[in-house]
N, C-alpha and C. Protein backbone atom coordinates (compact mmCIF):
# COMPACT_ATOMS: atom_id res chain seq x y z
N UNK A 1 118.89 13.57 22.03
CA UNK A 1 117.68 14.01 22.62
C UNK A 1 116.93 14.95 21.69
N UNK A 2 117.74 15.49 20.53
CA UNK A 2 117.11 17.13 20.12
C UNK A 2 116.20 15.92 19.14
N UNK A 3 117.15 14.63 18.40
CA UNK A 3 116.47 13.99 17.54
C UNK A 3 114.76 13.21 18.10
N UNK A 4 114.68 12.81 19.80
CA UNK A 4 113.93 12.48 20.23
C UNK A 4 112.87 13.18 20.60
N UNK A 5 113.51 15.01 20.69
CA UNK A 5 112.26 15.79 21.14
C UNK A 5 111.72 16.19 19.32
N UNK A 6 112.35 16.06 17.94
CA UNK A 6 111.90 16.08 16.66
C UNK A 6 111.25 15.20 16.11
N UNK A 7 111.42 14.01 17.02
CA UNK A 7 110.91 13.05 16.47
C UNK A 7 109.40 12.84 17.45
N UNK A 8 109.54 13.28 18.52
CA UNK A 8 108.36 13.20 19.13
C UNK A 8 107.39 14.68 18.45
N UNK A 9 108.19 15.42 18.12
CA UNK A 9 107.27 16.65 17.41
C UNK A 9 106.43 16.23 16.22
N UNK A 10 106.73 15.32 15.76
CA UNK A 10 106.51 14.78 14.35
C UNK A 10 105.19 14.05 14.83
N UNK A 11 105.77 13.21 15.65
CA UNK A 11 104.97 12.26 15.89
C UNK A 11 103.55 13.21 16.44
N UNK A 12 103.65 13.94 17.00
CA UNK A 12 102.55 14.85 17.93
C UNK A 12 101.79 15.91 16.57
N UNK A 13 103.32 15.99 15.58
CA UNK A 13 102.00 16.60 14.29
C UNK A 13 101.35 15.65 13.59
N UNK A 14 101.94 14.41 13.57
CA UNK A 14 101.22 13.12 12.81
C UNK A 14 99.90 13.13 13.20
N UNK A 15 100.32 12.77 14.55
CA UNK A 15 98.46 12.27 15.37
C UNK A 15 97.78 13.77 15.19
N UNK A 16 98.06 15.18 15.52
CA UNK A 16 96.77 15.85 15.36
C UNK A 16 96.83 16.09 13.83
N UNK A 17 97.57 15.94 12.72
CA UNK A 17 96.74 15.40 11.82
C UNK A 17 95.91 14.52 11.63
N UNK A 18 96.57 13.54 11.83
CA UNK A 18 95.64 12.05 11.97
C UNK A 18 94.14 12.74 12.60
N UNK A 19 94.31 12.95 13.87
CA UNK A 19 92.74 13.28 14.54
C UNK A 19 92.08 14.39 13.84
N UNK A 20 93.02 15.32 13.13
CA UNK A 20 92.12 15.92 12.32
C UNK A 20 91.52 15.39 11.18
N UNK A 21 92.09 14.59 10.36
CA UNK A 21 91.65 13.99 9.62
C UNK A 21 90.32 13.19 9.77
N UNK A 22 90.96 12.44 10.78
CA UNK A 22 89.58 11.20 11.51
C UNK A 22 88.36 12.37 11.59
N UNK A 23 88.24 13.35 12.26
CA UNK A 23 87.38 14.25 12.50
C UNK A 23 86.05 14.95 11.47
N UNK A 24 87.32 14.78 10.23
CA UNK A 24 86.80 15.01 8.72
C UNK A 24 85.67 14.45 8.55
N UNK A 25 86.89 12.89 8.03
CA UNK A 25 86.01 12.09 7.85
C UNK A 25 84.90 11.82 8.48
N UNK A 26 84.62 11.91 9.78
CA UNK A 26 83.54 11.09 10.91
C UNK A 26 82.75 12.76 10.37
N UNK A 27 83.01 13.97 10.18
CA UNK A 27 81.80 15.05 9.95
C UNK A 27 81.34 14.48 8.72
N UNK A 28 82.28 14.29 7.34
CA UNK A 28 81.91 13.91 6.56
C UNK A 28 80.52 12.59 6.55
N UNK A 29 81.06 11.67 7.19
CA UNK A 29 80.31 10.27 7.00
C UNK A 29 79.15 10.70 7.83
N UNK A 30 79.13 11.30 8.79
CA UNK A 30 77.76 11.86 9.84
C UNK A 30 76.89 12.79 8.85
N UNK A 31 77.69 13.65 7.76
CA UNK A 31 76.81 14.52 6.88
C UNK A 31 76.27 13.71 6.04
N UNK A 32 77.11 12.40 5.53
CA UNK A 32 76.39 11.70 4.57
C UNK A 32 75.36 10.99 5.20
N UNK A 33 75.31 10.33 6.40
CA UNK A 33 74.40 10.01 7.18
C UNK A 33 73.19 10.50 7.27
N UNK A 34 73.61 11.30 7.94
CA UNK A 34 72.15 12.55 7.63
C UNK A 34 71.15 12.41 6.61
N UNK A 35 71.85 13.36 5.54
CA UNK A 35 72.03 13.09 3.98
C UNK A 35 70.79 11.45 3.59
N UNK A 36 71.35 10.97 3.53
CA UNK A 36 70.77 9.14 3.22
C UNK A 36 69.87 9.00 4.40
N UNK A 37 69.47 9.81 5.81
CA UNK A 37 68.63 9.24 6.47
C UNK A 37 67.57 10.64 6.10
N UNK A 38 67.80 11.44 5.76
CA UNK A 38 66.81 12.25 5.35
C UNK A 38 66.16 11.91 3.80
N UNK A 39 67.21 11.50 3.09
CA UNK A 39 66.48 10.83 2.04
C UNK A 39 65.45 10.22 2.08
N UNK A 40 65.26 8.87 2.94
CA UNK A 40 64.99 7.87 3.42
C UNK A 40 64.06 8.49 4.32
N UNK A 41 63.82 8.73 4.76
CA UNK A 41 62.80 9.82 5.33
C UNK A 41 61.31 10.04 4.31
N UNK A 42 62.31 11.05 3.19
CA UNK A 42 61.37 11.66 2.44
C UNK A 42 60.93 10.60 1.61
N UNK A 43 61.51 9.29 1.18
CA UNK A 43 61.02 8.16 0.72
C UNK A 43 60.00 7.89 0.99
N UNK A 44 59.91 7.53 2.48
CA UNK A 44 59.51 7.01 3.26
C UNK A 44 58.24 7.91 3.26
N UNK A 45 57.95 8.73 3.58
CA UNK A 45 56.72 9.51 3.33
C UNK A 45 56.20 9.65 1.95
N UNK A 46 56.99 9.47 0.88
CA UNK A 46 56.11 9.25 -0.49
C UNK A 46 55.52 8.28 -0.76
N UNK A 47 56.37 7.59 -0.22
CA UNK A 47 55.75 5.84 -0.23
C UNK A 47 54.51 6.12 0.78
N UNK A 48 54.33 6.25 1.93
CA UNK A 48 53.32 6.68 2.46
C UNK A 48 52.04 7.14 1.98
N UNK A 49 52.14 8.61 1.44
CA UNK A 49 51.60 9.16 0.89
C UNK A 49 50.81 8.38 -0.49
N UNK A 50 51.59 7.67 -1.21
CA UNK A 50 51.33 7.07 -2.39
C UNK A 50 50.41 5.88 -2.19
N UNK A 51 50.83 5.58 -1.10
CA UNK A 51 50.04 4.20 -0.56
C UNK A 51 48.67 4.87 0.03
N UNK A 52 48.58 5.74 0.60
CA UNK A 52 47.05 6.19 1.35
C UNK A 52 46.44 6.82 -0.18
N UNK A 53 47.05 7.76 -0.83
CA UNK A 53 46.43 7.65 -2.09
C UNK A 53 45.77 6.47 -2.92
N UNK A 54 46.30 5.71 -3.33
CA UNK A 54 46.22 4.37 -3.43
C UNK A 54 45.23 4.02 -2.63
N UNK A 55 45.28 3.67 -1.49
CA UNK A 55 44.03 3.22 -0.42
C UNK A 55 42.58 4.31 -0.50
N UNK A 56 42.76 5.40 -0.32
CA UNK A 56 41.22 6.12 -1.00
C UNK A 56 41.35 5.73 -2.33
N UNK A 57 41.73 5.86 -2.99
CA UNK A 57 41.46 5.62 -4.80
C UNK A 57 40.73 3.79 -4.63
N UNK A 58 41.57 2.85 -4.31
CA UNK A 58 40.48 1.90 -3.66
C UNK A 58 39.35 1.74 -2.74
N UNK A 59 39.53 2.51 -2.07
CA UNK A 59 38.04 2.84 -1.38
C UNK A 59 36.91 3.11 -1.69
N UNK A 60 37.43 4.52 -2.76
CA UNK A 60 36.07 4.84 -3.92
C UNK A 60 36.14 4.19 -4.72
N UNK A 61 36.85 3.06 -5.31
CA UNK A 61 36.21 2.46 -6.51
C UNK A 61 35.41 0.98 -5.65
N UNK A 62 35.71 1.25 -4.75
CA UNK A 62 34.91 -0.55 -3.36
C UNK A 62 33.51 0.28 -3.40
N UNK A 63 33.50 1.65 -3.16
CA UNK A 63 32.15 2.59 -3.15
C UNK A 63 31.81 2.36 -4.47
N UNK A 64 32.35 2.80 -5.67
CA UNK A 64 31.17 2.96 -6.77
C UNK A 64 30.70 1.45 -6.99
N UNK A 65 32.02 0.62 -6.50
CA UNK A 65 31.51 -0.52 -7.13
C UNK A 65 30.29 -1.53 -6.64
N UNK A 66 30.17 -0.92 -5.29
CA UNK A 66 29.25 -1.80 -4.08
C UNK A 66 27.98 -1.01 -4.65
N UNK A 67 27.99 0.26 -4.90
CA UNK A 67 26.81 1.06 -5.56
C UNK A 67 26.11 0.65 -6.89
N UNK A 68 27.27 -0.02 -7.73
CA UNK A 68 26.49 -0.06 -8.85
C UNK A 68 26.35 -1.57 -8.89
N UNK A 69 26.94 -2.72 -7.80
CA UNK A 69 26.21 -3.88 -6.86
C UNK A 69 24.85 -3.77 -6.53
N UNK A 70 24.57 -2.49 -6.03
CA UNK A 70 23.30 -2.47 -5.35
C UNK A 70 22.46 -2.26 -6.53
N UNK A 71 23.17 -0.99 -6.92
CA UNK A 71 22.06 -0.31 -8.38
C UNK A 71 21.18 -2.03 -8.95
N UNK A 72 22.49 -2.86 -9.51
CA UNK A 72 22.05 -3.95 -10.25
C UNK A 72 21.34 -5.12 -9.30
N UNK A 73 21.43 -4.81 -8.28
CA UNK A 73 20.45 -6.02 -7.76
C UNK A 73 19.16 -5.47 -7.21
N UNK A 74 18.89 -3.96 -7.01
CA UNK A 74 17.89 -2.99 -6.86
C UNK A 74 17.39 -3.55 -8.38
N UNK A 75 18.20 -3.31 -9.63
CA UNK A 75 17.31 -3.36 -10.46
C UNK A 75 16.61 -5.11 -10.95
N UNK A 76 17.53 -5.79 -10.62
CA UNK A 76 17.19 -7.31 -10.56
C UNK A 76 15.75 -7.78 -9.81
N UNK A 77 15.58 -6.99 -8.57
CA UNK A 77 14.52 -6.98 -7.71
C UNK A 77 13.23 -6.77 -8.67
N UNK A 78 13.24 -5.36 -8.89
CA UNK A 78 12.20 -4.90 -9.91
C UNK A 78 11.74 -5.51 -10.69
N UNK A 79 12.98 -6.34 -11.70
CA UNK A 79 12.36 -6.78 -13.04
C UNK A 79 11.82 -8.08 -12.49
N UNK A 80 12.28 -8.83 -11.06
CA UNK A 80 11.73 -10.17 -10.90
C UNK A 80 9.95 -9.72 -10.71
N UNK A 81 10.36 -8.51 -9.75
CA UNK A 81 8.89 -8.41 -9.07
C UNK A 81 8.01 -8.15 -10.91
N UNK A 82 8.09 -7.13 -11.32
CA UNK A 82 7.33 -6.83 -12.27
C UNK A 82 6.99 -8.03 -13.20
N UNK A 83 8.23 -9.18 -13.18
CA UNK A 83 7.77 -10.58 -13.91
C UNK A 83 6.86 -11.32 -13.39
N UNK A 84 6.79 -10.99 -11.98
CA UNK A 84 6.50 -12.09 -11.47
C UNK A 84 4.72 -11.33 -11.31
N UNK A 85 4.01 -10.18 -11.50
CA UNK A 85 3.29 -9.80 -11.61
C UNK A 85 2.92 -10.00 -12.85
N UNK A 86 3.48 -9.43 -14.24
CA UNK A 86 3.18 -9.93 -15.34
C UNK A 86 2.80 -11.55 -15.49
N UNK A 87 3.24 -12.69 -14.93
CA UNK A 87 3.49 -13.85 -14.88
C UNK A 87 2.04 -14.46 -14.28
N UNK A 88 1.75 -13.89 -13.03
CA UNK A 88 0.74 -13.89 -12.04
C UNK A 88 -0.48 -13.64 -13.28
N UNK A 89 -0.67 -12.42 -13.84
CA UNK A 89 -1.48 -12.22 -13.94
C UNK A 89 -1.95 -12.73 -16.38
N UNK A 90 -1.14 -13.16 -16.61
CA UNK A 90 -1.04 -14.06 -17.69
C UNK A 90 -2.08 -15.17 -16.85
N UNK A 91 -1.35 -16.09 -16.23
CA UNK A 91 -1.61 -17.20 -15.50
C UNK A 91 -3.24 -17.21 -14.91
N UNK A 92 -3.80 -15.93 -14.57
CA UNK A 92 -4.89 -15.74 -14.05
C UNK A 92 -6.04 -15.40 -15.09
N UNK A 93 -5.55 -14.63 -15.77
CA UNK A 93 -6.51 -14.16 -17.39
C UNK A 93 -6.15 -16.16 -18.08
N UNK A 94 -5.56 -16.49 -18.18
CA UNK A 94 -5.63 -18.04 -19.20
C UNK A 94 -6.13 -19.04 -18.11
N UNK A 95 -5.65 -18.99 -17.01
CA UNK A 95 -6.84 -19.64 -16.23
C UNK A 95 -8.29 -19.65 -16.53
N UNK A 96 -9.06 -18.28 -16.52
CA UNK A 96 -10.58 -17.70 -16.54
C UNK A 96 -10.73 -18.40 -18.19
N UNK A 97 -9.79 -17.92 -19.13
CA UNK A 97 -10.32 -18.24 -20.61
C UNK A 97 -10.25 -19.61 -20.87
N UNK A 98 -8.93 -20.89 -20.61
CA UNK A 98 -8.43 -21.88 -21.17
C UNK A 98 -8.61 -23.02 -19.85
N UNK A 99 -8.85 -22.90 -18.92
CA UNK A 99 -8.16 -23.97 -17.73
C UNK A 99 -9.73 -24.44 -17.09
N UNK A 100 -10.73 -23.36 -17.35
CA UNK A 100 -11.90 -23.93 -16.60
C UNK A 100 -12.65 -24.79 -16.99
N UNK A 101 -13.20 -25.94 -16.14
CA UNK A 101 -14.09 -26.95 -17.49
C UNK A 101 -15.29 -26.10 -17.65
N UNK A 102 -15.58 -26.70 -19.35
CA UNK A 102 -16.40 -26.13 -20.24
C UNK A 102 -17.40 -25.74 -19.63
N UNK A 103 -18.21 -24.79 -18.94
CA UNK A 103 -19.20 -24.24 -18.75
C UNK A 103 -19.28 -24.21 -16.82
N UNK A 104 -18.30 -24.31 -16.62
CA UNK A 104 -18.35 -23.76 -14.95
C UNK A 104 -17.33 -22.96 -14.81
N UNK A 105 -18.42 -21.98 -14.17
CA UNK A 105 -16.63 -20.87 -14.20
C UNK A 105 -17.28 -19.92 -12.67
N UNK A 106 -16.52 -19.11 -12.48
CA UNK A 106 -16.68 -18.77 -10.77
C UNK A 106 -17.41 -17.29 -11.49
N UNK A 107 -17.88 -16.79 -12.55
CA UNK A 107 -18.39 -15.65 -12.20
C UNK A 107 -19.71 -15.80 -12.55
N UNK A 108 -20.58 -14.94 -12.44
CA UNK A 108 -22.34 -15.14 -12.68
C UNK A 108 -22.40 -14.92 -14.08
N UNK A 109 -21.71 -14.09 -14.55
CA UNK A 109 -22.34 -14.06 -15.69
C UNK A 109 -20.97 -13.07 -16.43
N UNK A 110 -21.26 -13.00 -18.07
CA UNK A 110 -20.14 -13.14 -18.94
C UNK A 110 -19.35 -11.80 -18.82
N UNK A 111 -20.55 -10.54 -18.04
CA UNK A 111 -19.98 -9.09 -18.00
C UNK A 111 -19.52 -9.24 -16.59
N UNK A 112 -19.28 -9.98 -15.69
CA UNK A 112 -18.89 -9.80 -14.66
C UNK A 112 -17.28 -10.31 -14.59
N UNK A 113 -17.18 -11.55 -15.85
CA UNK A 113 -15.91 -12.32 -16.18
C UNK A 113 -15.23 -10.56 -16.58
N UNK A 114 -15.73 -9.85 -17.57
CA UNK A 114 -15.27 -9.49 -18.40
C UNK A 114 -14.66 -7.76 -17.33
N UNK A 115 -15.87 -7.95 -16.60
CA UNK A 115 -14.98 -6.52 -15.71
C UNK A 115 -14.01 -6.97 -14.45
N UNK A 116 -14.17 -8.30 -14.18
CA UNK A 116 -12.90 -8.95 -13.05
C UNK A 116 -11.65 -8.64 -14.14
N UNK A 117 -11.75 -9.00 -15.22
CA UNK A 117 -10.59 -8.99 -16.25
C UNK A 117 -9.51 -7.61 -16.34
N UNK A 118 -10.96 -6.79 -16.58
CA UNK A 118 -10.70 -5.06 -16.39
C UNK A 118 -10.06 -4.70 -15.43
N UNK A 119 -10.51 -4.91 -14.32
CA UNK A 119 -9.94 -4.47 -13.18
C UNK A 119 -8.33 -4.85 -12.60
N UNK A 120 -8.64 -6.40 -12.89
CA UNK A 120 -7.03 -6.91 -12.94
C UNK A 120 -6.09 -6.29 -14.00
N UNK A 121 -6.31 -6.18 -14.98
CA UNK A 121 -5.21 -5.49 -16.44
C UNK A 121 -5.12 -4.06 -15.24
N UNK A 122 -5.89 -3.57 -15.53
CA UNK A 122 -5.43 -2.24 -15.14
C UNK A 122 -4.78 -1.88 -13.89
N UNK A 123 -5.01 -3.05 -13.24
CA UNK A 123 -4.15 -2.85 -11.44
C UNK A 123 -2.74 -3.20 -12.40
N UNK A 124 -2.79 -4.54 -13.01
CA UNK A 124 -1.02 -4.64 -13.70
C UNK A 124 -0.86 -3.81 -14.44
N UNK A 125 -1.17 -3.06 -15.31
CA UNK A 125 -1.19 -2.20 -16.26
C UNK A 125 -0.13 -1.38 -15.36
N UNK A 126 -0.76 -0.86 -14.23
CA UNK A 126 -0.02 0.18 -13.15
C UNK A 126 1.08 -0.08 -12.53
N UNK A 127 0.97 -1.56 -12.32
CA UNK A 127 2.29 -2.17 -11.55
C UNK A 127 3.50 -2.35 -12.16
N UNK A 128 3.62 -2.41 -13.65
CA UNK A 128 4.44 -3.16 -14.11
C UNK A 128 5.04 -2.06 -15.28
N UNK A 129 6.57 -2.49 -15.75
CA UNK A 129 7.33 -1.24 -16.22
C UNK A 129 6.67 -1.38 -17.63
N UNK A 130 7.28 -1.02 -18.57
CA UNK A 130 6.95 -0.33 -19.49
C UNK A 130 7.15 -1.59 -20.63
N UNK A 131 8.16 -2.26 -20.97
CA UNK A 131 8.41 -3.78 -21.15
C UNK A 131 7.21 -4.98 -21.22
N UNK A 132 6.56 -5.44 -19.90
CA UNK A 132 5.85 -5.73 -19.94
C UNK A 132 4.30 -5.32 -20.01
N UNK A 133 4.39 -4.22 -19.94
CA UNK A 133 2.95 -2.84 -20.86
C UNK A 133 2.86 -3.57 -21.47
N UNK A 134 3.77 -3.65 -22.93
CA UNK A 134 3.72 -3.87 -23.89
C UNK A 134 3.50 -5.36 -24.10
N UNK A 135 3.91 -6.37 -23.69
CA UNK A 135 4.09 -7.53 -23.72
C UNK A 135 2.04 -7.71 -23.44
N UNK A 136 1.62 -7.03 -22.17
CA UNK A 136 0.13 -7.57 -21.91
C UNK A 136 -0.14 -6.75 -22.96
N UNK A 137 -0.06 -5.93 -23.67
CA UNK A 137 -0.86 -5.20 -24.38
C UNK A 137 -1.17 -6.13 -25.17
N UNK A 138 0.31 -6.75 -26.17
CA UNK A 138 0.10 -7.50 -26.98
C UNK A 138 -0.66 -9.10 -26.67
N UNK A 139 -0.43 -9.67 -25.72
CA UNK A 139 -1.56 -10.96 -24.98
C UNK A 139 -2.84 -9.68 -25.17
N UNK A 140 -3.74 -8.98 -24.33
CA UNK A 140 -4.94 -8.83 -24.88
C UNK A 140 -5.02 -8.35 -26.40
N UNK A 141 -4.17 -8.58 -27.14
CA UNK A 141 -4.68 -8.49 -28.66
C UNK A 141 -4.85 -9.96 -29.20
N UNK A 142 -3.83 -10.29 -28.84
CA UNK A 142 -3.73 -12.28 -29.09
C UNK A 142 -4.88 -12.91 -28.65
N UNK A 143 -5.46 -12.17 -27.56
CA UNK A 143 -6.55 -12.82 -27.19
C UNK A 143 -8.24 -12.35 -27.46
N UNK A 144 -8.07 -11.44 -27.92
CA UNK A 144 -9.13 -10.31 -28.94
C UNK A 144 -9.71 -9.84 -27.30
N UNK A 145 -8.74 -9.42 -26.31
CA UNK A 145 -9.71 -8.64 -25.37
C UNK A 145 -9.29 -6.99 -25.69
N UNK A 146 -8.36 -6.25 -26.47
CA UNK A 146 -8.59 -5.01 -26.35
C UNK A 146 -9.93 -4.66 -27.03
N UNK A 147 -10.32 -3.09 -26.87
CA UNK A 147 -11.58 -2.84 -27.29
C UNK A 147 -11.90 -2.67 -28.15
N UNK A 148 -12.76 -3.38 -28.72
CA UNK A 148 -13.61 -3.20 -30.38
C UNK A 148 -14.53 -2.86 -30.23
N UNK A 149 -15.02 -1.82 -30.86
CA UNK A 149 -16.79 -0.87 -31.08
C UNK A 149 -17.01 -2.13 -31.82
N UNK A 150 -16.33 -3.65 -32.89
CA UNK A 150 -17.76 -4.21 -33.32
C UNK A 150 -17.84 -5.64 -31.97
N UNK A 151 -17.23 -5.48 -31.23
CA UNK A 151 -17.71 -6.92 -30.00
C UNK A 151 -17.34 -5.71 -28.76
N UNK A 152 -18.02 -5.30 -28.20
CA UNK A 152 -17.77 -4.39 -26.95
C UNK A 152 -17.90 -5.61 -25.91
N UNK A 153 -18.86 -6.60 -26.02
CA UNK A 153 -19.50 -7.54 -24.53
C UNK A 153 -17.84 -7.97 -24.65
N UNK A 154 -17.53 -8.49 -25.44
CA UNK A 154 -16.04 -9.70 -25.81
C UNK A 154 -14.93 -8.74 -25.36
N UNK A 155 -14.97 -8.01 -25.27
CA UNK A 155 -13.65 -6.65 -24.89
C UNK A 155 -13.66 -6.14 -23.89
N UNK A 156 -12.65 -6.06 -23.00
CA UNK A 156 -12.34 -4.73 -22.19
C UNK A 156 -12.01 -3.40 -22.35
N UNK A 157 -12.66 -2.63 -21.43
CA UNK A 157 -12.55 -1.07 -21.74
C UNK A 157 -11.10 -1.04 -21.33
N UNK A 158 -9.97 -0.27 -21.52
CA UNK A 158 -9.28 0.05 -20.98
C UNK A 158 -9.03 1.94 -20.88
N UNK A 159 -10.03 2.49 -20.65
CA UNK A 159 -10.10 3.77 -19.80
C UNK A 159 -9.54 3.61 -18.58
N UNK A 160 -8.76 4.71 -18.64
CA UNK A 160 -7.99 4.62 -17.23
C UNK A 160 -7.04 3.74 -17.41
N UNK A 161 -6.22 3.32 -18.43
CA UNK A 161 -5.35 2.21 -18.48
C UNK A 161 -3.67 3.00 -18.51
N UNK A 162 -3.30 2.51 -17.54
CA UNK A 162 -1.73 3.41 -17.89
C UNK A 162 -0.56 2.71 -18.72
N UNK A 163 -0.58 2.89 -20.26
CA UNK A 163 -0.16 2.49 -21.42
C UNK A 163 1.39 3.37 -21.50
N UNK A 164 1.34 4.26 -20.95
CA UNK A 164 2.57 5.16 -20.79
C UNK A 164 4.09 4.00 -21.27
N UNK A 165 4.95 4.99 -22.31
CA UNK A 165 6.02 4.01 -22.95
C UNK A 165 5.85 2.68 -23.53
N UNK A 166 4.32 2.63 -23.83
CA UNK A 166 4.54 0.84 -24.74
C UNK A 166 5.01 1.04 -25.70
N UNK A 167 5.65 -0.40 -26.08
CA UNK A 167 6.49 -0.83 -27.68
C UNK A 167 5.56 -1.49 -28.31
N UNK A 168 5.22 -1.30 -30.00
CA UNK A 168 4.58 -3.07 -29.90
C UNK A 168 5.46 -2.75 -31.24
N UNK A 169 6.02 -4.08 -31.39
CA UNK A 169 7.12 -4.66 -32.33
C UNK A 169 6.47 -5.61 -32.95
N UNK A 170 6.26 -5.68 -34.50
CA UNK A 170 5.35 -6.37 -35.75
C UNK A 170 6.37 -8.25 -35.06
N UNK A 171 5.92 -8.76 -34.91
CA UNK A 171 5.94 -10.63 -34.58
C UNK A 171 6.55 -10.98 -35.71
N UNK A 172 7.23 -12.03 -35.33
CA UNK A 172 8.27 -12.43 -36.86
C UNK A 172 6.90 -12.96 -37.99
N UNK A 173 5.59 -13.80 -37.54
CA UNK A 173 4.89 -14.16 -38.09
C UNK A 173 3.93 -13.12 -38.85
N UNK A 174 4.11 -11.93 -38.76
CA UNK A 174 3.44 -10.66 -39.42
C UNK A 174 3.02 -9.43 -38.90
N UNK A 175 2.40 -8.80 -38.96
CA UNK A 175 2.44 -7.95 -38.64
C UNK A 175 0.93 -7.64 -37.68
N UNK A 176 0.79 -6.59 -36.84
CA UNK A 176 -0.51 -6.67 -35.80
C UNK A 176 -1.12 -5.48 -36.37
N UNK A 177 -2.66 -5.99 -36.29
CA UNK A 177 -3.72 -5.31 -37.26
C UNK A 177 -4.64 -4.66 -36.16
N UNK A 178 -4.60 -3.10 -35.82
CA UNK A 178 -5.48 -2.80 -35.15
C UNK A 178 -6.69 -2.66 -35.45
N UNK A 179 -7.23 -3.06 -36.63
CA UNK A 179 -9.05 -2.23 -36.86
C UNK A 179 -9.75 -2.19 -36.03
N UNK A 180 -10.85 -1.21 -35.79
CA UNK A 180 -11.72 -0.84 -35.07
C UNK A 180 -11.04 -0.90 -33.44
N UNK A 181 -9.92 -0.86 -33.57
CA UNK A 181 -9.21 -0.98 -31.85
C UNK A 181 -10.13 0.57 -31.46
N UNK A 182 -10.73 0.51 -30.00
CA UNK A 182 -11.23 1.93 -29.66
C UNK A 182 -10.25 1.77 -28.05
N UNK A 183 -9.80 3.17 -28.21
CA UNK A 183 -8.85 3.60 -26.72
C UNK A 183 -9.00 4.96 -26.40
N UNK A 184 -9.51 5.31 -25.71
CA UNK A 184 -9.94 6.58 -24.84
C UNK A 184 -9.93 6.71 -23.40
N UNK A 185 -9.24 7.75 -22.96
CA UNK A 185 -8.99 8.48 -21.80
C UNK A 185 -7.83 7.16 -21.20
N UNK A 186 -6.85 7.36 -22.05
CA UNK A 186 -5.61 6.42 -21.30
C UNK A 186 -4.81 6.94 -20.79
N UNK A 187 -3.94 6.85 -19.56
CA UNK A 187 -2.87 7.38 -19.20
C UNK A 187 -1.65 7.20 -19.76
């Protein structure tokens, strides 16, 4: 019996070792638990974080980029309209000079051609950017309408003409000869 109550002693320190042990372990594996779910956690929020970063950083570049979308079709608008004024009004000056038959033409008389002319340049003159300034400037030279003190009837005044930023660039065929060009009170 003494061997059965030693051997049951044993046995009774086995198991609360044993359960102490188990106990360990299960704090242990619950701390590592923890541990790896708090990790995972803080992952989990960087990844988060990284991703909404990420998502504004795409947002503003969908913004600059829809902006400078607009910028370029704002500016697409302009240059059609301003062509299409430059274009208009080519088309209307070579009409009056080249398109009418020889000796019928819609105005009374040659100073009335010559101030409808005036009046139109200088409304486009105003309308149109700085590009095509230059472009009509150079058509009324091609066409001998800027102003010459020696043919004034044959010329337009352009007083009051808003010339502001023209280019004129010498033509591959030579170069452009202003003599006697007269220009006063231009904008």
């Amino acid at each position: 019996m003494q061997i059965d109550k030693n051997n049951r002693e044993k046995d009774l320190e086995i198991a609360n070792l044993t359960r102490i042990q188990d106990q360990m372990i299960a704090n242990i594996t619950r701390l590592h638990d923890l541990e790896v779910a708090n990790l995972t956690q803080i992952k989990d929020w960087e990844i988060a974080m990284a991703n909404l970063i990420i998502a504004n950083e795409t947002k503003i570049q969908d913004r600059q980029i829809a902006e400078e979308n607009r910028n370029e079709d704002r500016a697409q608008q302009y240059d059609l309209h301003y062509e299409t004024l430059y274009s208009k009004y080519i088309e209307d000056i070579s009409t009056i000079f080249y398109k009418q038959p020889y000796n019928q033409t819609i105005f009374t008389s040659e100073e009335n051609k010559m101030l409808y002319i005036r009046r139109k340049t200088l409304m486009t003159l105003r309308s149109i950017d700085s590009e095509r300034r230059s472009q009509l400037f150079v058509f009324l030279y091609e066409n001998n309408l800027l102003p010459d003190q020696s043919s004034p009837n044959t010329t337009i005044s352009l007083i009051g003409a808003h010339l502001k930023n023209i280019t004129i660039e010498s033509p591959v065929t030579g170069s452009y000869q202003f003599d006697y060009l007269s220009l006063q009170s231009l904008n």
